[in-house]
Protein backbone atom coordinates (compact mmCIF):
# COMPACT_ATOMS: atom_id res chain seq x y z
CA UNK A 1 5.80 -57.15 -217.15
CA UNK A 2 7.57 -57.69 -213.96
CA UNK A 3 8.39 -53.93 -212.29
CA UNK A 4 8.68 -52.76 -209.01
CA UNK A 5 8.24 -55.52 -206.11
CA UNK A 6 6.10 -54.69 -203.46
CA UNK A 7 5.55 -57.48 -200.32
CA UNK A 8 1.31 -57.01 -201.36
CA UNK A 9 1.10 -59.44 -204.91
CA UNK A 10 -1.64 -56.80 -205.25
CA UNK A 11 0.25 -53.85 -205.21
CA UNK A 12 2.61 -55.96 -208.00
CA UNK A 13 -0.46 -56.19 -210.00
CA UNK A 14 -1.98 -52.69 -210.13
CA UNK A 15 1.53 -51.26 -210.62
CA UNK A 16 2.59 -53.75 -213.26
CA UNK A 17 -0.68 -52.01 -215.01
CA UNK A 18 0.18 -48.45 -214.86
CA UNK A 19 3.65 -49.59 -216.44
CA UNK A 20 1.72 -51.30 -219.23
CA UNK A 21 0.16 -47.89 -220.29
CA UNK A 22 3.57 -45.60 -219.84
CA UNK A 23 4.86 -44.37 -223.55
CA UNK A 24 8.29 -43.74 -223.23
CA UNK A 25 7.21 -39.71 -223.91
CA UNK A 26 5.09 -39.67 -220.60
CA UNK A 27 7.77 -41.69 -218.76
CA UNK A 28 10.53 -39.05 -219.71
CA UNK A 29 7.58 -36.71 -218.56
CA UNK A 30 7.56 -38.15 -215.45
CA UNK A 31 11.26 -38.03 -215.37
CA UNK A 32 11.28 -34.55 -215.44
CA UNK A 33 8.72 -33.88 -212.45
CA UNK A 34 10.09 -32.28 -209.22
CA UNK A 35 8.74 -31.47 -206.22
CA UNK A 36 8.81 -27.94 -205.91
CA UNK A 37 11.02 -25.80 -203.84
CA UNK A 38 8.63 -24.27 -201.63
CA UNK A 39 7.59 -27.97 -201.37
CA UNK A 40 10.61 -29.08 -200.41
CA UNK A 41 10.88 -26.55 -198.00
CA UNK A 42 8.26 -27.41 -195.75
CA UNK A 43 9.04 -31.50 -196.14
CA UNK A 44 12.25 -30.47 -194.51
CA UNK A 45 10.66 -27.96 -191.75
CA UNK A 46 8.17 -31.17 -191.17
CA UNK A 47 11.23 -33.37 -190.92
CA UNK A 48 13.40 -31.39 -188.42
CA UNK A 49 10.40 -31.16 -186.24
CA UNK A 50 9.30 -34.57 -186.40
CA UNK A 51 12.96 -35.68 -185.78
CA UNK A 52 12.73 -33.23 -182.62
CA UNK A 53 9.20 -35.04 -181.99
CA UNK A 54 7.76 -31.29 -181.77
CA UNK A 55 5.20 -32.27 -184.78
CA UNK A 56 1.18 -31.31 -183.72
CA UNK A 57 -1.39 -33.65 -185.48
CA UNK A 58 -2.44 -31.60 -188.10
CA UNK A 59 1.31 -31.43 -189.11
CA UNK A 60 2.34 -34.77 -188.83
CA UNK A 61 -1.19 -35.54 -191.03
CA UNK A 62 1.06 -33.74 -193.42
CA UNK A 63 3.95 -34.60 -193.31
CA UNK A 64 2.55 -38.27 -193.42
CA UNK A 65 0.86 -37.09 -197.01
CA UNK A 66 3.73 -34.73 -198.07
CA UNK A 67 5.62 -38.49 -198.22
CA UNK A 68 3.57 -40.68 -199.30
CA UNK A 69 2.90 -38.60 -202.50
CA UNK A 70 6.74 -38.34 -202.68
CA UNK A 71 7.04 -41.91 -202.50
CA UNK A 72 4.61 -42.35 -205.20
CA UNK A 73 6.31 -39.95 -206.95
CA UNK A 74 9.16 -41.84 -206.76
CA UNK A 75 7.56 -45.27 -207.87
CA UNK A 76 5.81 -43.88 -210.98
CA UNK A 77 9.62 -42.70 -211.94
CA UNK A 78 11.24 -46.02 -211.31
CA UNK A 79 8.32 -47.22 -213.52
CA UNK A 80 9.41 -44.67 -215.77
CA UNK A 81 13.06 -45.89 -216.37
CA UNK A 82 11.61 -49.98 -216.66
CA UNK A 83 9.73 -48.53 -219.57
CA UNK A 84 12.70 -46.71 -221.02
CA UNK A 85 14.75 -49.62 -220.19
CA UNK A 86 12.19 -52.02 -222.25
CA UNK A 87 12.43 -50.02 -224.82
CA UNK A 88 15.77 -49.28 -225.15
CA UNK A 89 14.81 -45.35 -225.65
């Protein structure tokens, strides 16, 4: 199955996997995870300070993880809808 395009072929290939074992119950699962608000909260005190530049390393080694697993987050969901699309559920 063709899902989300990534420049890395390999990247394609392990996410075209994870799609292949999504049941449309644990993609409307994953549909329904948020990030938390206390979560949320300190992405956005990260972001106003590294938009300030005022981030110290340990911070910005946060921040940096904070969105990356939001991005992931956020691929696993598209995922999520392909699947539900598929299936027309």
């Amino acid at each position: 199955m063709s899902t989300v395009s990534s420049p890395n072929p390999n990247t394609d290939q392990i996410l075209e996997l994870v799609a292949d074992c999504l049941t449309p119950e644990v993609a409307r699962r994953i549909l329904g995870v948020a990030i938390s608000p206390q979560v949320q909260s300190r992405v956005d005190e990260l972001a106003a300070k590294a938009a300030e530049d005022r981030l110290s390393g340990a911070e910005r080694d946060e921040y940096e993880d904070l969105i990356e697993r939001a991005d992931l987050l956020g691929i696993l969901k598209s995922l999520s809808r392909q699947v539900l699309a598929r299936q027309g559920a």
